[in-house]
PDB file of N, CA and C in Angstrom:
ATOM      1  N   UNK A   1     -16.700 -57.743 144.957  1.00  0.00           N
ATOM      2  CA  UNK A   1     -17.413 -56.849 145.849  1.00  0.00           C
ATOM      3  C   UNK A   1     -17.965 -57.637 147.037  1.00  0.00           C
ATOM      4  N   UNK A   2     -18.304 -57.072 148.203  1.00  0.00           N
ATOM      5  CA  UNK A   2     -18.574 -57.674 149.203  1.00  0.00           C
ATOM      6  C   UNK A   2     -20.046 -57.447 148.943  1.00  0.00           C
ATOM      7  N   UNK A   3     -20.574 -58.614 149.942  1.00  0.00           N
ATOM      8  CA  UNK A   3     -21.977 -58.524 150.262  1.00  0.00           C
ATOM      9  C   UNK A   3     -22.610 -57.249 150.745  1.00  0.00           C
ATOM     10  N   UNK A   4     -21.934 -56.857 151.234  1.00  0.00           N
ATOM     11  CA  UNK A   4     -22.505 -55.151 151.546  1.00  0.00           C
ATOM     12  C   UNK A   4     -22.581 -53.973 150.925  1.00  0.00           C
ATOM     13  N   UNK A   5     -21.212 -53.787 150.295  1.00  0.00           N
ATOM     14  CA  UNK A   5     -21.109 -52.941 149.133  1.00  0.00           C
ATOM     15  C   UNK A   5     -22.690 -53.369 148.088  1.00  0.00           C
ATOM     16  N   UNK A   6     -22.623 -54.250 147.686  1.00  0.00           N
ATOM     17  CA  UNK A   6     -23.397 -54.806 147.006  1.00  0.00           C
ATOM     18  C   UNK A   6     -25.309 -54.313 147.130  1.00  0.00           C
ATOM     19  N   UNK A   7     -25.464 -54.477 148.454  1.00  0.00           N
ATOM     20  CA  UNK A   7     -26.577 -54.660 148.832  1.00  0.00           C
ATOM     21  C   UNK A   7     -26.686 -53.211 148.808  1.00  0.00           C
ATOM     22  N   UNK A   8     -25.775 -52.335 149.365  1.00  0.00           N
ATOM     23  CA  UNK A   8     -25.720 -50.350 149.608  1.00  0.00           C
ATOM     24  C   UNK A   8     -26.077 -50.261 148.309  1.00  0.00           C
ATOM     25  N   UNK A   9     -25.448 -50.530 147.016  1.00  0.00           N
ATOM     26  CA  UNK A   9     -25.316 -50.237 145.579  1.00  0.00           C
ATOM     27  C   UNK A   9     -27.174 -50.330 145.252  1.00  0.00           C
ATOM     28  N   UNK A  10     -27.218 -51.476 145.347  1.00  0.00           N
ATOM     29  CA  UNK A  10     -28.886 -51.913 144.847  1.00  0.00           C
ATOM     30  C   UNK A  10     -29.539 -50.614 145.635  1.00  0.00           C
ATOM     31  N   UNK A  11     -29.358 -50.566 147.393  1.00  0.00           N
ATOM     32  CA  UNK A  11     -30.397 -49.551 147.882  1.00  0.00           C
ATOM     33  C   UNK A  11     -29.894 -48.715 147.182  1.00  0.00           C
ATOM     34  N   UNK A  12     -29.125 -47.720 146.893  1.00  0.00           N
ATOM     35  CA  UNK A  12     -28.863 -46.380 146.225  1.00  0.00           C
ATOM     36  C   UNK A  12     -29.749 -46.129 144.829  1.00  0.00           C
ATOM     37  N   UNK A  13     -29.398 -47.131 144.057  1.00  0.00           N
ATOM     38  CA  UNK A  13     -30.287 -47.339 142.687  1.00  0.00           C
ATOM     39  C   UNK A  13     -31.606 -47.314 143.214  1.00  0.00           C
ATOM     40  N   UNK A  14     -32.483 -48.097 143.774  1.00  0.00           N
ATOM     41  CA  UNK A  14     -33.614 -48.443 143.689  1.00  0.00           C
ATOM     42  C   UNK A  14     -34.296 -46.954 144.546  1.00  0.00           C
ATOM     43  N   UNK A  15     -33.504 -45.868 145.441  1.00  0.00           N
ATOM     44  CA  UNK A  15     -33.559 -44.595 146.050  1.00  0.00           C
ATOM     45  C   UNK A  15     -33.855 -43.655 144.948  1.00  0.00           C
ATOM     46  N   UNK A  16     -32.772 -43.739 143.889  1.00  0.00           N
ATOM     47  CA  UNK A  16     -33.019 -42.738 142.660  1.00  0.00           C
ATOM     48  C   UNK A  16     -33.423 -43.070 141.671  1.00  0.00           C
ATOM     49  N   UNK A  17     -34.330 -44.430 141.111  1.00  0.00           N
ATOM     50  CA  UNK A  17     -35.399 -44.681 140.351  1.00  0.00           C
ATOM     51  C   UNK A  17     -37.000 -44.317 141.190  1.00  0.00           C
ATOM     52  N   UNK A  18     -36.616 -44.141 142.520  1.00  0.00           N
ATOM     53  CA  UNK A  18     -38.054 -43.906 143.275  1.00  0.00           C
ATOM     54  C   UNK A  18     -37.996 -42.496 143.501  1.00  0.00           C
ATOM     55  N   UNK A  19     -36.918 -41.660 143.119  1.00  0.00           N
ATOM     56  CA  UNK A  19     -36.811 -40.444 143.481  1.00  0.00           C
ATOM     57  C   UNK A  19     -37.730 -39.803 141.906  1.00  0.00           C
ATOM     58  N   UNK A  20     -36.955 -40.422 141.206  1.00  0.00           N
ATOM     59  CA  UNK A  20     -37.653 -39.656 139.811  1.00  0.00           C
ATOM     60  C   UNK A  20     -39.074 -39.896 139.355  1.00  0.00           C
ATOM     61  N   UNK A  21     -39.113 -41.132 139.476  1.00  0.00           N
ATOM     62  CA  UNK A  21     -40.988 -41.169 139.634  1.00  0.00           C
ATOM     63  C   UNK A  21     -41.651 -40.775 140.283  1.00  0.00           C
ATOM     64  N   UNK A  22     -40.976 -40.096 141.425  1.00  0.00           N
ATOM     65  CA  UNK A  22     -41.741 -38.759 142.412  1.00  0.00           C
ATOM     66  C   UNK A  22     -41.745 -37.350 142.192  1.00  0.00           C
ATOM     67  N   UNK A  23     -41.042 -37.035 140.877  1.00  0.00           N
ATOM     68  CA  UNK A  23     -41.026 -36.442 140.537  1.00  0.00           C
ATOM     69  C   UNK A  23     -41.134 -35.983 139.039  1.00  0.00           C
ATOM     70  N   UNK A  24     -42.387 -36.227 138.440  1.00  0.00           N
ATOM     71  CA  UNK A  24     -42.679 -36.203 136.845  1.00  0.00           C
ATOM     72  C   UNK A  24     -42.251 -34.809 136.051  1.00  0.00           C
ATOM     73  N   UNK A  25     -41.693 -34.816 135.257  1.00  0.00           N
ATOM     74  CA  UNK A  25     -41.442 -34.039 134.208  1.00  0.00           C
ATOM     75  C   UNK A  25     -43.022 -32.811 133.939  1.00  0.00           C
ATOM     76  N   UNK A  26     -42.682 -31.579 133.886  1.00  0.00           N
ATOM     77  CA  UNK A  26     -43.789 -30.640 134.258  1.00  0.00           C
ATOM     78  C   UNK A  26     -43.531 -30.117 132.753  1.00  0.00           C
ATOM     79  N   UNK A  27     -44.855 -30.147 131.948  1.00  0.00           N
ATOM     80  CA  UNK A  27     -44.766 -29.283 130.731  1.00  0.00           C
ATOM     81  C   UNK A  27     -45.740 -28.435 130.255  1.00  0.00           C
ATOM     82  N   UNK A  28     -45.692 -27.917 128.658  1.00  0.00           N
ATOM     83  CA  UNK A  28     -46.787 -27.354 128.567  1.00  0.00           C
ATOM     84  C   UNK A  28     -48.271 -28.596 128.922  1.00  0.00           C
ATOM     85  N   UNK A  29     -48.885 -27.855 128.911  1.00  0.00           N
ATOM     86  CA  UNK A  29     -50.518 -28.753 129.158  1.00  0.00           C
ATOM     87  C   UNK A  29     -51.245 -29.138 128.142  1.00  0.00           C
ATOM     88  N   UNK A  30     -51.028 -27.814 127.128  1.00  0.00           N
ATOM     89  CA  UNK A  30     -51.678 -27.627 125.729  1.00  0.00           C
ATOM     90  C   UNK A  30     -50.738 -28.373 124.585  1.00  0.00           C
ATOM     91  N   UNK A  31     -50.991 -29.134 123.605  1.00  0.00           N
ATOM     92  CA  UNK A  31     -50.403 -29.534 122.562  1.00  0.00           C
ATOM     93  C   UNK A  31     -51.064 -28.926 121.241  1.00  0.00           C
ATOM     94  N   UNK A  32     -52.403 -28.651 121.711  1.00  0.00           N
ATOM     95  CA  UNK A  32     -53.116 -28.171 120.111  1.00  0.00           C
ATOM     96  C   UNK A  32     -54.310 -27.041 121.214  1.00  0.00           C
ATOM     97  N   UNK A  33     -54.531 -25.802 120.146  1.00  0.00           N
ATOM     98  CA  UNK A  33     -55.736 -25.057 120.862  1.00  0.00           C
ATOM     99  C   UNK A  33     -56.347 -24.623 119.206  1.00  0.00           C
ATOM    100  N   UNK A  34     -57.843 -24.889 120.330  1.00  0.00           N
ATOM    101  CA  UNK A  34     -58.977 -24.206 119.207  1.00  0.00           C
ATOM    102  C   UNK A  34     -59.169 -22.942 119.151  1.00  0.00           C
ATOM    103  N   UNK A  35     -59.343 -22.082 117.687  1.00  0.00           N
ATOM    104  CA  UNK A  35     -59.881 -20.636 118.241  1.00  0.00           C
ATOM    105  C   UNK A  35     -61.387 -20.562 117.844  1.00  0.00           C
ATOM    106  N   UNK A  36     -62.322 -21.565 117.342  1.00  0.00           N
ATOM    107  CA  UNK A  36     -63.313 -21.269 117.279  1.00  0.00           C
ATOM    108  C   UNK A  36     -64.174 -20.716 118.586  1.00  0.00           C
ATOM    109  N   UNK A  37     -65.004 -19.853 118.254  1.00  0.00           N
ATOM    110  CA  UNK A  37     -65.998 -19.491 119.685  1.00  0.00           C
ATOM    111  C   UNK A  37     -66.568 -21.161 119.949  1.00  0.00           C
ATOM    112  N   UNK A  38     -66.820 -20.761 121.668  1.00  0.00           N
ATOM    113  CA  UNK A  38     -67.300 -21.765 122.343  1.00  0.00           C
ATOM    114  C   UNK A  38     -68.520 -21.312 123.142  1.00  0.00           C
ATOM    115  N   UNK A  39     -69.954 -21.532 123.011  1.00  0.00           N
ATOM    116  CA  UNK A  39     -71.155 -20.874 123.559  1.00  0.00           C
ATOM    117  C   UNK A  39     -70.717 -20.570 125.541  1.00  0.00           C
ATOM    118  N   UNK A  40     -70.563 -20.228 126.064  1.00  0.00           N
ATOM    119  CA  UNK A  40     -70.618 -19.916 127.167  1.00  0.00           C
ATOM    120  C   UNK A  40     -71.461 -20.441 128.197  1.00  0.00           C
ATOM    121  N   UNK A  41     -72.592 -20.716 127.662  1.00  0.00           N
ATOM    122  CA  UNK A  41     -73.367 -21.916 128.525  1.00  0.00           C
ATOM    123  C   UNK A  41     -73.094 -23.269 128.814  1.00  0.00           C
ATOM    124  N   UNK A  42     -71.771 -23.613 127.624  1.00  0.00           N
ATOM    125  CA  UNK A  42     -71.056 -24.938 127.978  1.00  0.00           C
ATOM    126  C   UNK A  42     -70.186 -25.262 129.010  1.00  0.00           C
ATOM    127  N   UNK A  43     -69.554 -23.559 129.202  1.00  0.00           N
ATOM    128  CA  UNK A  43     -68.615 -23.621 129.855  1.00  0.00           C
ATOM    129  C   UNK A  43     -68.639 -23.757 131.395  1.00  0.00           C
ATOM    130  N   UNK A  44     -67.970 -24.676 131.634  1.00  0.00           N
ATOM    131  CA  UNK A  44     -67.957 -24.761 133.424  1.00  0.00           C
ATOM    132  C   UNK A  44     -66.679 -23.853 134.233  1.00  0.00           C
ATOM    133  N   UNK A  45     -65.461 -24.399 133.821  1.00  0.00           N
ATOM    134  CA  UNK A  45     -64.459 -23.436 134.339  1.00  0.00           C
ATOM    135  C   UNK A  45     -63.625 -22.961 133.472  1.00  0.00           C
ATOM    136  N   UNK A  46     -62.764 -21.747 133.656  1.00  0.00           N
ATOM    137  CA  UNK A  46     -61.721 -21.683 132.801  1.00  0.00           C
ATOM    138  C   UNK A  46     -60.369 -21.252 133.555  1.00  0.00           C
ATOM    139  N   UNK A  47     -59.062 -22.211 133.465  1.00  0.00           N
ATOM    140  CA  UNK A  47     -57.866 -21.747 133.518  1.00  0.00           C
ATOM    141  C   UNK A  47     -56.953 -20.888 133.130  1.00  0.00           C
ATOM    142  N   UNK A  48     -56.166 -19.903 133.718  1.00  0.00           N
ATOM    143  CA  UNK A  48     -55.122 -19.812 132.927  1.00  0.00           C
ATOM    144  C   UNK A  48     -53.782 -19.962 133.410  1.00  0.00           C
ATOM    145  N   UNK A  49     -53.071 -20.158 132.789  1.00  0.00           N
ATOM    146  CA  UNK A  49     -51.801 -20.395 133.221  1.00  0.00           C
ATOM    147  C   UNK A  49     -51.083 -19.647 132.523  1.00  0.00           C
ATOM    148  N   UNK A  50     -49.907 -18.671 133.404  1.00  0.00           N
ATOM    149  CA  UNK A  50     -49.205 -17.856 132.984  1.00  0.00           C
ATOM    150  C   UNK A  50     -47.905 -18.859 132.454  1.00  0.00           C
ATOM    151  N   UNK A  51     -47.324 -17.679 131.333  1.00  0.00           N
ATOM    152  CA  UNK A  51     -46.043 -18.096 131.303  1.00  0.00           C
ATOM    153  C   UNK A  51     -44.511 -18.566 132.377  1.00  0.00           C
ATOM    154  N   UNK A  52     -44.142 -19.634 132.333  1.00  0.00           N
ATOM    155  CA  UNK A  52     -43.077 -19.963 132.812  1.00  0.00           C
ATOM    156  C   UNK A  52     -41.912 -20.391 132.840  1.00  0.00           C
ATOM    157  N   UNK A  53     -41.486 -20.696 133.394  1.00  0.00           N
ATOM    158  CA  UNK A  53     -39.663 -21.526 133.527  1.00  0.00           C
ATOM    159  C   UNK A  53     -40.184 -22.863 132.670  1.00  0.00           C
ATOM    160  N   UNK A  54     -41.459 -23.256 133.061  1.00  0.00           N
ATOM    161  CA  UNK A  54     -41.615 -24.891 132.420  1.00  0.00           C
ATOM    162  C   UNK A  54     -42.597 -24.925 130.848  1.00  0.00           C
ATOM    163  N   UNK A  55     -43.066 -23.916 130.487  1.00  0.00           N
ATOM    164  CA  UNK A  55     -44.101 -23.415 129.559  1.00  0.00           C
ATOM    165  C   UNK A  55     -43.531 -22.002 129.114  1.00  0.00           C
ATOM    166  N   UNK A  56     -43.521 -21.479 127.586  1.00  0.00           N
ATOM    167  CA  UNK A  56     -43.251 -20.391 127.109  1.00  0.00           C
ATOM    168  C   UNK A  56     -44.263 -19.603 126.379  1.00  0.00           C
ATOM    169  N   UNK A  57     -45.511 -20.377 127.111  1.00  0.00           N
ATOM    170  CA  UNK A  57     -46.656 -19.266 126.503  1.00  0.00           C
ATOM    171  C   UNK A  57     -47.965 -19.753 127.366  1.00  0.00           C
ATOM    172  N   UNK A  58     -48.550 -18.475 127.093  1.00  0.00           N
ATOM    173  CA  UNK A  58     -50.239 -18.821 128.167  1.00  0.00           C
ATOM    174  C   UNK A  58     -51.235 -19.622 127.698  1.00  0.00           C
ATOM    175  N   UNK A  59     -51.484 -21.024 128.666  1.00  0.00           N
ATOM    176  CA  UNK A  59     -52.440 -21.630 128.248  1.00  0.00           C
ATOM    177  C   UNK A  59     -53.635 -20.686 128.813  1.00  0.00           C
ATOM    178  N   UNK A  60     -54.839 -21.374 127.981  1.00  0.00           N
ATOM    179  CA  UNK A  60     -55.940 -21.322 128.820  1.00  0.00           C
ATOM    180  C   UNK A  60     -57.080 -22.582 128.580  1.00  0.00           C
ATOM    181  N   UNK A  61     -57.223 -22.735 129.447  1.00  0.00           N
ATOM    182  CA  UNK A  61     -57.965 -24.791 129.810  1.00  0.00           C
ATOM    183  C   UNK A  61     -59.220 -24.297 129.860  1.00  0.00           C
ATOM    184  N   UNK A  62     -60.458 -24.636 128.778  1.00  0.00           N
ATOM    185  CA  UNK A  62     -61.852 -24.709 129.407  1.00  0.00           C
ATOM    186  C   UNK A  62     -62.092 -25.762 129.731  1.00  0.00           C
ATOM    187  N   UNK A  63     -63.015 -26.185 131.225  1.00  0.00           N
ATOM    188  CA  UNK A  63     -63.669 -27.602 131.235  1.00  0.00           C
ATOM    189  C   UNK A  63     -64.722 -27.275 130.710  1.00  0.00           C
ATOM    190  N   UNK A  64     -65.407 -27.935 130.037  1.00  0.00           N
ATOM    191  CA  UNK A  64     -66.785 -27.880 130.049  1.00  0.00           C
ATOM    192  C   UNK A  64     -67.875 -28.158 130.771  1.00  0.00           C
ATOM    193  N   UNK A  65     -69.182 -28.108 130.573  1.00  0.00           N
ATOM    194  CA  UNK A  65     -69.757 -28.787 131.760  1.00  0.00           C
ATOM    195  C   UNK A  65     -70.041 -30.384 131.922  1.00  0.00           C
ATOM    196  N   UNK A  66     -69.991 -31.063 130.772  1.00  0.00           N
ATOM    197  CA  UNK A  66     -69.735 -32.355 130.565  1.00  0.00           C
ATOM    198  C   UNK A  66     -68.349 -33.279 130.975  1.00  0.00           C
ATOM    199  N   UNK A  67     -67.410 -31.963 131.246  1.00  0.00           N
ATOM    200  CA  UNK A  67     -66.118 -32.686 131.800  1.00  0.00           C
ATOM    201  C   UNK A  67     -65.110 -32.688 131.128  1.00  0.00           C
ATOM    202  N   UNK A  68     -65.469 -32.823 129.428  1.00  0.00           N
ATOM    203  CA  UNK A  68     -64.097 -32.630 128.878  1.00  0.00           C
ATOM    204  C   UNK A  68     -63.401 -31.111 128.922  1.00  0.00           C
ATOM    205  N   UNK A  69     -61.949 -31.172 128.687  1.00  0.00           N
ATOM    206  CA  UNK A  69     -61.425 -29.974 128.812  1.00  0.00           C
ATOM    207  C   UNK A  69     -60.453 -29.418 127.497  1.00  0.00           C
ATOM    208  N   UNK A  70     -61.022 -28.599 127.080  1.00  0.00           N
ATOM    209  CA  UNK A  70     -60.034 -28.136 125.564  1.00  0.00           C
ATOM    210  C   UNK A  70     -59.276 -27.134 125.871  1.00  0.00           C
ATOM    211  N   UNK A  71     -57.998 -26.728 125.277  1.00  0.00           N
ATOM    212  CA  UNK A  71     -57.447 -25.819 124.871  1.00  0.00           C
ATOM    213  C   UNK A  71     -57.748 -24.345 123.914  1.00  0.00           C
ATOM    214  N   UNK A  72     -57.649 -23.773 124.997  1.00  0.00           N
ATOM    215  CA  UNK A  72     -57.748 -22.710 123.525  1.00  0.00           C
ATOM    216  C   UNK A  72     -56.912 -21.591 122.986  1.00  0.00           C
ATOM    217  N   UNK A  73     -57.195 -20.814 122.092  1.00  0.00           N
ATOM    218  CA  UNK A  73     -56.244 -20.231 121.633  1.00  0.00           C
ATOM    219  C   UNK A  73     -56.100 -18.828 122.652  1.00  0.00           C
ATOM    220  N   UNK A  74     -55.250 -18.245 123.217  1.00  0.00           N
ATOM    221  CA  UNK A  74     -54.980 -17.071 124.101  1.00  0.00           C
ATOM    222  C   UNK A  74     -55.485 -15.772 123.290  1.00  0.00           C
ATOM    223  N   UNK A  75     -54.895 -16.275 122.238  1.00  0.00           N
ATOM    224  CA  UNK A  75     -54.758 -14.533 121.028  1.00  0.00           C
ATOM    225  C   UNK A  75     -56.681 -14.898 120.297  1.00  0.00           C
ATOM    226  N   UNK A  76     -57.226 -15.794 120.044  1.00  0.00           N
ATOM    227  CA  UNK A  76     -58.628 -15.609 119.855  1.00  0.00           C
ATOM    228  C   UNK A  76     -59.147 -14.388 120.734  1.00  0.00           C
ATOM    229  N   UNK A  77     -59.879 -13.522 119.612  1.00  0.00           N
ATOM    230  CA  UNK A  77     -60.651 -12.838 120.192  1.00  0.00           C
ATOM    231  C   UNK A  77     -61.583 -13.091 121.226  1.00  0.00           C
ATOM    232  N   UNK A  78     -62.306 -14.027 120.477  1.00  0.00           N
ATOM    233  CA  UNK A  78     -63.873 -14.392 121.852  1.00  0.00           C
ATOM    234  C   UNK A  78     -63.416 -14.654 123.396  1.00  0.00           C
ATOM    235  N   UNK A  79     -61.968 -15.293 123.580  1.00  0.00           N
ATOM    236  CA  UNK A  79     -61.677 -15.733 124.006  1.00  0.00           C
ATOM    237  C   UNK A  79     -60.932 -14.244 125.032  1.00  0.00           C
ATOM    238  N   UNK A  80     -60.190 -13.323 124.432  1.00  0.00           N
ATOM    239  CA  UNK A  80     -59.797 -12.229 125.085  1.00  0.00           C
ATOM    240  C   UNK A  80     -61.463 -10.946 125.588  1.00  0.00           C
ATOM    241  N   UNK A  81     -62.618 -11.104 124.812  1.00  0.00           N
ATOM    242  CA  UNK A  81     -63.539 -10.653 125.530  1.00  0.00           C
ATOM    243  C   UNK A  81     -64.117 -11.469 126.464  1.00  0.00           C
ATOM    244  N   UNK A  82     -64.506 -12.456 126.559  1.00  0.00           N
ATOM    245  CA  UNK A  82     -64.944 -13.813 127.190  1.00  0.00           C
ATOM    246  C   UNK A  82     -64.117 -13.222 129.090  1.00  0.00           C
ATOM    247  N   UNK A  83     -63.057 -13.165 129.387  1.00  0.00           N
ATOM    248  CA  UNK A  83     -61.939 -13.339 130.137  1.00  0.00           C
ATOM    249  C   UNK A  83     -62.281 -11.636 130.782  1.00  0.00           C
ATOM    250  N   UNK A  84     -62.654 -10.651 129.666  1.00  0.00           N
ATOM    251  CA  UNK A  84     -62.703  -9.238 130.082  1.00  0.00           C
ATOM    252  C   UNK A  84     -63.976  -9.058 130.841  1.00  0.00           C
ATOM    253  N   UNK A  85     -64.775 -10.545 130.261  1.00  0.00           N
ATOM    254  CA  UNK A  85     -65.869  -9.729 130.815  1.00  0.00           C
ATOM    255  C   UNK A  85     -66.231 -10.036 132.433  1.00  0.00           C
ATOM    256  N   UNK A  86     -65.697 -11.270 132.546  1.00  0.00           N
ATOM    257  CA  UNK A  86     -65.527 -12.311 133.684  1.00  0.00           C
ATOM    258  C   UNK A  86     -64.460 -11.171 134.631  1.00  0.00           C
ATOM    259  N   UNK A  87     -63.684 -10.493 134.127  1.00  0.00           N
ATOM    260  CA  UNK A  87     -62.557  -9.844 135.075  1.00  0.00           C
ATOM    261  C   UNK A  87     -63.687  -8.567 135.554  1.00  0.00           C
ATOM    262  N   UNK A  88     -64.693  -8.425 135.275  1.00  0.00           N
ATOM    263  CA  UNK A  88     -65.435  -6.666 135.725  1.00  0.00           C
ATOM    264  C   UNK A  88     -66.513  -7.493 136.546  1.00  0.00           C
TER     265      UNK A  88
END
């Protein structure tokens, strides 16, 4: 191979190892959800994320007000009044 071929080859590779680390793999968010009730005064925000092309079911993310953020269960009750009451 020539010196050029050579040098094109390396740029091409080192183009599509920088292409894919610009672009991370998108998944569910949730791996485990709680359905116990969670007092409401803890709570700081809550997410939801609809179903998609990259996820096959609805998360929903509480932060708390301390910062950490749990999973929880969609189909929990507290959790479907909690959401009803916030929507009125």
């Amino acid at each position: 191979m020539t010196k050029a071929a050579l040098l094109l080859s390396a740029l091409t590779l080192c183009c599509c190892i920088a292409s894919l680390q610009a672009f991370p793999r998108v998944r569910c968010m949730c791996i485990r959800t709680i359905s116990s009730p969670m007092p409401v005064r803890v709570i700081k925000r809550i997410e939801v994320i609809p179903i998609s092309g990259l996820c096959r079911r609805t998360e929903i993310i509480v932060t708390r007000r301390n910062g950490s953020k749990v999973c929880v269960n969609p189909a929990a009750n507290w959790v479907n009044v909690l959401i009803s009451n916030l929507q009125r």
